[in-house]
C-alpha atoms as a PDB file:
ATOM      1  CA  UNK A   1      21.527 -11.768  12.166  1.00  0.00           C
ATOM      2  CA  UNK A   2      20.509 -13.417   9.069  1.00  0.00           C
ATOM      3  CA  UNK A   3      20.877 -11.903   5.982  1.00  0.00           C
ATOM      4  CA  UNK A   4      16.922 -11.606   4.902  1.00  0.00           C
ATOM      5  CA  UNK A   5      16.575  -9.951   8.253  1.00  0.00           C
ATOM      6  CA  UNK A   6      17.410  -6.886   6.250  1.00  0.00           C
ATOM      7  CA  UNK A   7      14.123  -7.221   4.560  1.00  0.00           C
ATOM      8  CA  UNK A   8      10.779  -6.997   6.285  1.00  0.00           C
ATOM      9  CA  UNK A   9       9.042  -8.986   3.230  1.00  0.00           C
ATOM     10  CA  UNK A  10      10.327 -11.600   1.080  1.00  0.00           C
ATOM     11  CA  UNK A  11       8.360 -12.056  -1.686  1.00  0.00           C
ATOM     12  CA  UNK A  12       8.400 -14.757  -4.871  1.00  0.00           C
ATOM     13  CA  UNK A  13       6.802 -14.027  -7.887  1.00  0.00           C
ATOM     14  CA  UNK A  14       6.399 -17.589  -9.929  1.00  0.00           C
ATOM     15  CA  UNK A  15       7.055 -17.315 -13.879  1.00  0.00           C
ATOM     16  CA  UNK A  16       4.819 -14.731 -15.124  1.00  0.00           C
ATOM     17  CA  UNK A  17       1.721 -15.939 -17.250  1.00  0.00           C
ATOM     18  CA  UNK A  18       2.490 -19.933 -16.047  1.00  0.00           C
ATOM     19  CA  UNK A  19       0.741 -21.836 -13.237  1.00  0.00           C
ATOM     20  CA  UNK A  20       2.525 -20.996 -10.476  1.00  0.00           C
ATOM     21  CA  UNK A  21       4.348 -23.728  -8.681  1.00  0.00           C
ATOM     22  CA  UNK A  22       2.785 -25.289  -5.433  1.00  0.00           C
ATOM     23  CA  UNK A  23       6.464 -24.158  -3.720  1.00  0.00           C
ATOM     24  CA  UNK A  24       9.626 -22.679  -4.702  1.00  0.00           C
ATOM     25  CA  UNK A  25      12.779 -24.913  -5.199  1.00  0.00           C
ATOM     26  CA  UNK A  26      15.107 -23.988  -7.899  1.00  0.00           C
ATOM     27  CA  UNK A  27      15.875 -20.614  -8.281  1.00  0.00           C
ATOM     28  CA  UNK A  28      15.260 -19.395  -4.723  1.00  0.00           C
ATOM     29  CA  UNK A  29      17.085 -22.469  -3.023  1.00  0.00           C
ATOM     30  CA  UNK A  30      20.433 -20.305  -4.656  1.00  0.00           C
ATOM     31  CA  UNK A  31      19.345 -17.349  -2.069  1.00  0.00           C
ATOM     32  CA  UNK A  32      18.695 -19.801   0.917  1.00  0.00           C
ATOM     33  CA  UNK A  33      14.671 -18.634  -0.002  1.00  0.00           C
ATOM     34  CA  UNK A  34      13.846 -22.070   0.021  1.00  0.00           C
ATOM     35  CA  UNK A  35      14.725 -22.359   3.395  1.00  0.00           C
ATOM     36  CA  UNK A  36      13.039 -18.941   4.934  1.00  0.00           C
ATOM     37  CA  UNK A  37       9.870 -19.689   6.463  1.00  0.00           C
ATOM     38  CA  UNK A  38       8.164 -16.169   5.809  1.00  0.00           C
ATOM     39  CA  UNK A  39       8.738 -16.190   1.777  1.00  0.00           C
ATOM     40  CA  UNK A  40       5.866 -15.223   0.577  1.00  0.00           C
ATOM     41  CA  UNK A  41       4.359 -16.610  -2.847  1.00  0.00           C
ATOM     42  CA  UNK A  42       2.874 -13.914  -4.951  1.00  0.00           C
ATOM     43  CA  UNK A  43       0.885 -14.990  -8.049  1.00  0.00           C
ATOM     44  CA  UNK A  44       1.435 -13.552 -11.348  1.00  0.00           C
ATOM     45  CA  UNK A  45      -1.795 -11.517 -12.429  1.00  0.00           C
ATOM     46  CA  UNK A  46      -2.074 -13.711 -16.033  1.00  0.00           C
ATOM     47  CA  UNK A  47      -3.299 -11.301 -19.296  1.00  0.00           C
ATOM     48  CA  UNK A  48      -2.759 -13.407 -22.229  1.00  0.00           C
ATOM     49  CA  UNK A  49      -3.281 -10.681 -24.369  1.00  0.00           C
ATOM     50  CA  UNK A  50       0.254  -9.246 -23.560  1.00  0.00           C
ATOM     51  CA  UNK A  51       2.303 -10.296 -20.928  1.00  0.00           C
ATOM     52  CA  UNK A  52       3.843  -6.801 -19.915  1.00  0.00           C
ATOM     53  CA  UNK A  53       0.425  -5.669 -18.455  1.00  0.00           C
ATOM     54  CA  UNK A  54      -0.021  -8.951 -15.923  1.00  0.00           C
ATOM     55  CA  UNK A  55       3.804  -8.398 -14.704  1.00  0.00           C
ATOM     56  CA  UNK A  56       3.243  -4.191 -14.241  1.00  0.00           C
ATOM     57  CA  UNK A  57       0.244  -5.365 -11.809  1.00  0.00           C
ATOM     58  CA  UNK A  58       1.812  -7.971 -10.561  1.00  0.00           C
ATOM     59  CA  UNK A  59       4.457  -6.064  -9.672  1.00  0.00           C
ATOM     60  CA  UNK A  60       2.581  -3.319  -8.393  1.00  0.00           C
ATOM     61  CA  UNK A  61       0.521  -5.218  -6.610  1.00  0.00           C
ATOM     62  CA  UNK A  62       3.852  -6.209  -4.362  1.00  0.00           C
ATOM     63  CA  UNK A  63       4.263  -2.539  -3.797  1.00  0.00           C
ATOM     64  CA  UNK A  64       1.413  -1.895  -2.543  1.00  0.00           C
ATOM     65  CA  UNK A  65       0.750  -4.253  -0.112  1.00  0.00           C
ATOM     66  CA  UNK A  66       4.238  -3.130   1.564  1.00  0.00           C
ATOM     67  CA  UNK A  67       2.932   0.520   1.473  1.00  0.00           C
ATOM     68  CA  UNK A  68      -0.492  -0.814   3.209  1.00  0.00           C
ATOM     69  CA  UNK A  69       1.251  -2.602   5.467  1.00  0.00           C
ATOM     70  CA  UNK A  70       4.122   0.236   6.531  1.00  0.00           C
ATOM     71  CA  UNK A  71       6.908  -1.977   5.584  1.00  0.00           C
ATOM     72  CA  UNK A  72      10.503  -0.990   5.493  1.00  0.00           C
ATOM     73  CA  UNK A  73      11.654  -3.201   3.030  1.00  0.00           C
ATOM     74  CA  UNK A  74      10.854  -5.827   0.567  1.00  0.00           C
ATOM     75  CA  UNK A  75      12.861  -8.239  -1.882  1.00  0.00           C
ATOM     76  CA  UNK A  76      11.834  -9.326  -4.697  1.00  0.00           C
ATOM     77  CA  UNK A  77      11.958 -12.172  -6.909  1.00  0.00           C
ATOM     78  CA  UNK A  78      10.983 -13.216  -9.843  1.00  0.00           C
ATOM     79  CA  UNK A  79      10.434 -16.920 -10.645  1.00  0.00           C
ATOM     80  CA  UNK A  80      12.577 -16.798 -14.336  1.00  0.00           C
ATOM     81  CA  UNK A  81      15.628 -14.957 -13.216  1.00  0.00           C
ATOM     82  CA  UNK A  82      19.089 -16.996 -13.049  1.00  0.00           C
ATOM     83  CA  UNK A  83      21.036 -16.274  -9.696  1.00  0.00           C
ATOM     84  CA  UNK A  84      25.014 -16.532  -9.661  1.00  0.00           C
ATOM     85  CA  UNK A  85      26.442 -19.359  -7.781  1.00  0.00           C
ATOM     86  CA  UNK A  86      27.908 -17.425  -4.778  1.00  0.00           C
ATOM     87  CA  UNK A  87      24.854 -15.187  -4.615  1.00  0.00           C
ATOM     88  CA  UNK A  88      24.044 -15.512  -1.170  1.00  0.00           C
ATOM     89  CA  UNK A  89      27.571 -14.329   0.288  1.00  0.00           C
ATOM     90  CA  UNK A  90      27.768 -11.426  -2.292  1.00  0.00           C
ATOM     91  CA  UNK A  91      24.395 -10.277  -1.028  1.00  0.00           C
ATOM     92  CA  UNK A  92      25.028 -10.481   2.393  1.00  0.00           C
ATOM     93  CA  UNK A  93      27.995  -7.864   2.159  1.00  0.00           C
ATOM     94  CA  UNK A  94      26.299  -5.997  -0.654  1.00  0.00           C
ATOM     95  CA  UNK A  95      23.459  -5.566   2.186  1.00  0.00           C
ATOM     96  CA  UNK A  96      26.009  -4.307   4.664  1.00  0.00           C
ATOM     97  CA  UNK A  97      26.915  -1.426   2.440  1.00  0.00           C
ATOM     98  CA  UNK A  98      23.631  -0.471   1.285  1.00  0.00           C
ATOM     99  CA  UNK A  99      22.503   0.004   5.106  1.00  0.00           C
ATOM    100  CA  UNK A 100      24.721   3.044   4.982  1.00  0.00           C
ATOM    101  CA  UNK A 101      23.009   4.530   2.074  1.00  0.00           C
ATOM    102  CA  UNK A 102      20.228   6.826   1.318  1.00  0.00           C
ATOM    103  CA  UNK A 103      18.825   4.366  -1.167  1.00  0.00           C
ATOM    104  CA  UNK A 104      15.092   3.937  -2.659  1.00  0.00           C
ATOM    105  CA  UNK A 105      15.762   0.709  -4.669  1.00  0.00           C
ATOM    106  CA  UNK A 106      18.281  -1.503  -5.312  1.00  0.00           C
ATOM    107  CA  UNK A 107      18.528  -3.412  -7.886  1.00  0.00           C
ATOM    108  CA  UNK A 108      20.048  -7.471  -7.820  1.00  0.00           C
ATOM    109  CA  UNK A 109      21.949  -7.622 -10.927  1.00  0.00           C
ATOM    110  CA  UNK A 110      22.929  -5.761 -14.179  1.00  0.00           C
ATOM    111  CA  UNK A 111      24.385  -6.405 -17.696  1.00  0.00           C
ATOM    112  CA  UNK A 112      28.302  -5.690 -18.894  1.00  0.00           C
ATOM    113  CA  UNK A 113      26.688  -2.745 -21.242  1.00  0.00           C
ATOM    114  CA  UNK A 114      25.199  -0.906 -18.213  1.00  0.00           C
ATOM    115  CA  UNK A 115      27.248   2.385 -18.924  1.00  0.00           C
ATOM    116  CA  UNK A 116      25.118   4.121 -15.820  1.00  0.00           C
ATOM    117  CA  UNK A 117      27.062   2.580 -13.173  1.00  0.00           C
ATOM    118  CA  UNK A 118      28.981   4.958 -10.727  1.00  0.00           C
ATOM    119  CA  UNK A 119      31.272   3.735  -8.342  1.00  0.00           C
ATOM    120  CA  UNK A 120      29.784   4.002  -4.696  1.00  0.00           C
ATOM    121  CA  UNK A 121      32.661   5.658  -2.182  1.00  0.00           C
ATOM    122  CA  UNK A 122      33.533   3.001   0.330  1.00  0.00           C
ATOM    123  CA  UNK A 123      31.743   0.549  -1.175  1.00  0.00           C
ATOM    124  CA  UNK A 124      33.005  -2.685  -2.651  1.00  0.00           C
ATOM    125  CA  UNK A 125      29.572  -4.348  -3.406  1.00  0.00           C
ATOM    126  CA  UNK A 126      27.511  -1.012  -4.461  1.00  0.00           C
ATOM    127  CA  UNK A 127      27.379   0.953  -7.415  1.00  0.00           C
ATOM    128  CA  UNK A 128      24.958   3.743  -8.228  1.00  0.00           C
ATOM    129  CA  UNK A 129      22.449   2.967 -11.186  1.00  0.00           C
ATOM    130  CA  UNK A 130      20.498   5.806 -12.325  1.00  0.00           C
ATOM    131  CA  UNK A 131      18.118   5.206 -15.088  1.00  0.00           C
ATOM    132  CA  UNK A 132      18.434   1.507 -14.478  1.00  0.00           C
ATOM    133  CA  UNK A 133      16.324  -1.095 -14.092  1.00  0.00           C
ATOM    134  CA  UNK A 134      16.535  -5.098 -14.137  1.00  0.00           C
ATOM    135  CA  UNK A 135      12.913  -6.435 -12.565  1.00  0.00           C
ATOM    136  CA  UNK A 136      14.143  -9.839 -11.996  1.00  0.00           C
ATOM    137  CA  UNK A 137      15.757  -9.024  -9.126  1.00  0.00           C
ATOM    138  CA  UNK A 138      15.114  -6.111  -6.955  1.00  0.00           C
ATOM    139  CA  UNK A 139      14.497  -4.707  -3.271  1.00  0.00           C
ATOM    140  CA  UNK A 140      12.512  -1.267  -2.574  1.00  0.00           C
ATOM    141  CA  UNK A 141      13.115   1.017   0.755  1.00  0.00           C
ATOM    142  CA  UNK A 142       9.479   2.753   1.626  1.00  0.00           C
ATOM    143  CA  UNK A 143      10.555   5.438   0.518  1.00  0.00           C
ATOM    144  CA  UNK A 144      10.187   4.993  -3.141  1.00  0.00           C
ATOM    145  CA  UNK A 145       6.797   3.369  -2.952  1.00  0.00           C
ATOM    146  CA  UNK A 146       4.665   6.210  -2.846  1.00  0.00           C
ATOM    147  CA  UNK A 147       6.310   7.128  -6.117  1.00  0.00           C
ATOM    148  CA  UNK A 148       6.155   4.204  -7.955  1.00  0.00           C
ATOM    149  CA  UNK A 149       2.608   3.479  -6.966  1.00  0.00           C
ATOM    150  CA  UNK A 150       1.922   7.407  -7.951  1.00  0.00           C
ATOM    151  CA  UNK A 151       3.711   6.270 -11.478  1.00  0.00           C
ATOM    152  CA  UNK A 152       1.594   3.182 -12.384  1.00  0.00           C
ATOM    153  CA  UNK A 153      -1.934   2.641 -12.363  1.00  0.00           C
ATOM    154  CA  UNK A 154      -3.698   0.169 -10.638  1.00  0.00           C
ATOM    155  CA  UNK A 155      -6.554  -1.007 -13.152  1.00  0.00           C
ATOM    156  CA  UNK A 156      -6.131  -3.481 -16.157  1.00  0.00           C
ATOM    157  CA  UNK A 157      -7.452  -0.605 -18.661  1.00  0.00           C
ATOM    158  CA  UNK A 158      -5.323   2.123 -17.277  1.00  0.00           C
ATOM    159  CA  UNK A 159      -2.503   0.055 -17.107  1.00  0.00           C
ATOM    160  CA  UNK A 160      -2.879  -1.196 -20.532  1.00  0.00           C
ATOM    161  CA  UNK A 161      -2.627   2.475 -21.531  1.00  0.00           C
ATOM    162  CA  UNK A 162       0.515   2.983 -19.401  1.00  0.00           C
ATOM    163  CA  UNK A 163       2.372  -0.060 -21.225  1.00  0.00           C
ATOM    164  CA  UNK A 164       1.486   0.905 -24.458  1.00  0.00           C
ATOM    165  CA  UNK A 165       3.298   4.528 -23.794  1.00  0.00           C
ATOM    166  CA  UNK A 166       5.988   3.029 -21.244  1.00  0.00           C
ATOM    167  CA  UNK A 167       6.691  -0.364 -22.717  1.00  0.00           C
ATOM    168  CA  UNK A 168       7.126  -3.007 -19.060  1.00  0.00           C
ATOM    169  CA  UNK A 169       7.633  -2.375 -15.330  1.00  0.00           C
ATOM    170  CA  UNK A 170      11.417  -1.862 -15.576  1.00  0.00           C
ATOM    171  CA  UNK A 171       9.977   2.062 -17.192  1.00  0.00           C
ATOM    172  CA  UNK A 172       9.052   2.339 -13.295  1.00  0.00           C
ATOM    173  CA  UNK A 173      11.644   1.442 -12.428  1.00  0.00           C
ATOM    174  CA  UNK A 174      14.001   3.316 -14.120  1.00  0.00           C
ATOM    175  CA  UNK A 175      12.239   6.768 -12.636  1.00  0.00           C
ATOM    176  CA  UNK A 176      12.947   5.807  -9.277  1.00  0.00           C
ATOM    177  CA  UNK A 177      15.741   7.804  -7.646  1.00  0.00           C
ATOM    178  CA  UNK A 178      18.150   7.052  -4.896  1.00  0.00           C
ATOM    179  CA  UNK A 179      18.598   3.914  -7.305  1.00  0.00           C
ATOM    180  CA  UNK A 180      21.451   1.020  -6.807  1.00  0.00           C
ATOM    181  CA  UNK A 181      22.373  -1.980  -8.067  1.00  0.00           C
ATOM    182  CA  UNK A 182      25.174  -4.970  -7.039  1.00  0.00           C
ATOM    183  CA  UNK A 183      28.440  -5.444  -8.266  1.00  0.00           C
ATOM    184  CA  UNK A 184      29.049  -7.940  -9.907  1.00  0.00           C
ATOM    185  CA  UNK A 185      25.367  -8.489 -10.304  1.00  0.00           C
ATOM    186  CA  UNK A 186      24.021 -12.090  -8.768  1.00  0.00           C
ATOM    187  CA  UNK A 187      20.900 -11.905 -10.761  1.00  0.00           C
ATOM    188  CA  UNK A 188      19.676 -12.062 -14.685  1.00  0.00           C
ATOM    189  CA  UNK A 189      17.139 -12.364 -16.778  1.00  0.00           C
ATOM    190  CA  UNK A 190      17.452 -15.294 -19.173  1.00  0.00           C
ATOM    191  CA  UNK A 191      17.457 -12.784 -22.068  1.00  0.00           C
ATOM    192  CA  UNK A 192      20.338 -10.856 -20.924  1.00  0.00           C
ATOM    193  CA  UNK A 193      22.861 -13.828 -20.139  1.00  0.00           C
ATOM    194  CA  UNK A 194      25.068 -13.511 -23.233  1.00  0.00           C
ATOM    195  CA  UNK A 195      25.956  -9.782 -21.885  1.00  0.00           C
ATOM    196  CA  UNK A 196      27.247 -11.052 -18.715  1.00  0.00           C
ATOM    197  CA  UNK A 197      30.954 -10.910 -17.881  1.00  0.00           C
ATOM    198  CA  UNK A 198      31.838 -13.312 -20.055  1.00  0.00           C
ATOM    199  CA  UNK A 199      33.659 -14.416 -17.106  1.00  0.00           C
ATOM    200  CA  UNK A 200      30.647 -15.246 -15.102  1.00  0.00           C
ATOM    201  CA  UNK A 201      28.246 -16.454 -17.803  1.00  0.00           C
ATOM    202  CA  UNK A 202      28.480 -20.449 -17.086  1.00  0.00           C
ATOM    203  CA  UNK A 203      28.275 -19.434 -13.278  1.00  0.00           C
ATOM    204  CA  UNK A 204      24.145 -18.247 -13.529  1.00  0.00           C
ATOM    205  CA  UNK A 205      21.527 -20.551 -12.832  1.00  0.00           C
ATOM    206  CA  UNK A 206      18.055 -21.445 -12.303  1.00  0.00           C
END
């Protein structure tokens, strides 16, 4: 089986508030996305006005189609996030844990401060990550999408409302329970790079 069969959607988001790119090739190519026929290309909803609105619908957006369309699970990527250079085989056997667990979202990478982290019986790959969140990266089980989509609103002037109390998606994210992320983490946001392992810094990508 190949890995992605895991996931019933793959989805690409493009760097937010840009012109998305007629086709993925750098940072997915370091997942094998490049070569999966059924990626799917999700545009960023642009609001110049502040960015955090156009990636909470954005995001949303993604959530909701898999509720409308019943599906399991989706991954998801955004088009800024660096991916470590072995991030495909870590995945793969953080995926074979995680289809033991009772999980709602799992999240692709994490920072050397996250202080949240349990240790995940059994598990090698897994740790728990309550009150995390890291929206580079990240896959959702159906179960958590009826209450993230509950959570966030689905119009630009109710949304803009819900960022100005919240502050960005990862908020949402952070509420969700049954929440997990990988260890080591194979995915970062450009921002967060110096608080890798210092170990791994020079090893993430775009």
């Amino acid at each position: 089986m190949h890995i992605f069969d895991f996931f019933d959607d793959v989805v690409y988001i493009p760097t937010m508030q840009a012109t998305p790119a007629p086709a993925p090739v750098l940072l997915p190519s370091r997942l094998g996305l490049d070569r999966l026929p059924r990626l799917r290309q999700v545009a960023a909803i642009k609001t110049p006005a502040d960015a955090r609105i156009g990636m909470a619908l954005t995001h949303r957006r993604v959530a909701q189609e898999a509720f409308d369309a019943s599906r399991r699970t989706v991954l998801v990527v955004a088009g800024n996030t660096l991916l470590l250079d072995d991030a495909l085989h870590t995945l793969g056997a953080a995926l074979a844990e995680l289809a033991r667990q009772h999980w709602g979202v799992c999240h692709l990478g994490h920072w050397s401060g996250s202080d949240k982290l349990v240790p995940v019986a059994g598990c090698q790959w897994l740790a728990r990550s309550a009150g995390y969140a890291q929206a580079g990266a990240y896959a959702l089980h159906a179960r958590a999408l009826p209450a993230l989509l509950a959570d966030m609103p689905a119009d630009f002037a109710t949304m803009q409302a819900w960022v100005a109390k919240h502050g960005t998606f990862d908020d949402a994210l952070r509420r969700l329970p049954h929440s997990y992320t990988l260890t080591p983490g194979i995915a970062c946001q450009p921002a967060f790079l110096p608080y890798q392992p210092l170990a791994l810094q020079d090893r993430f990508a775009a």
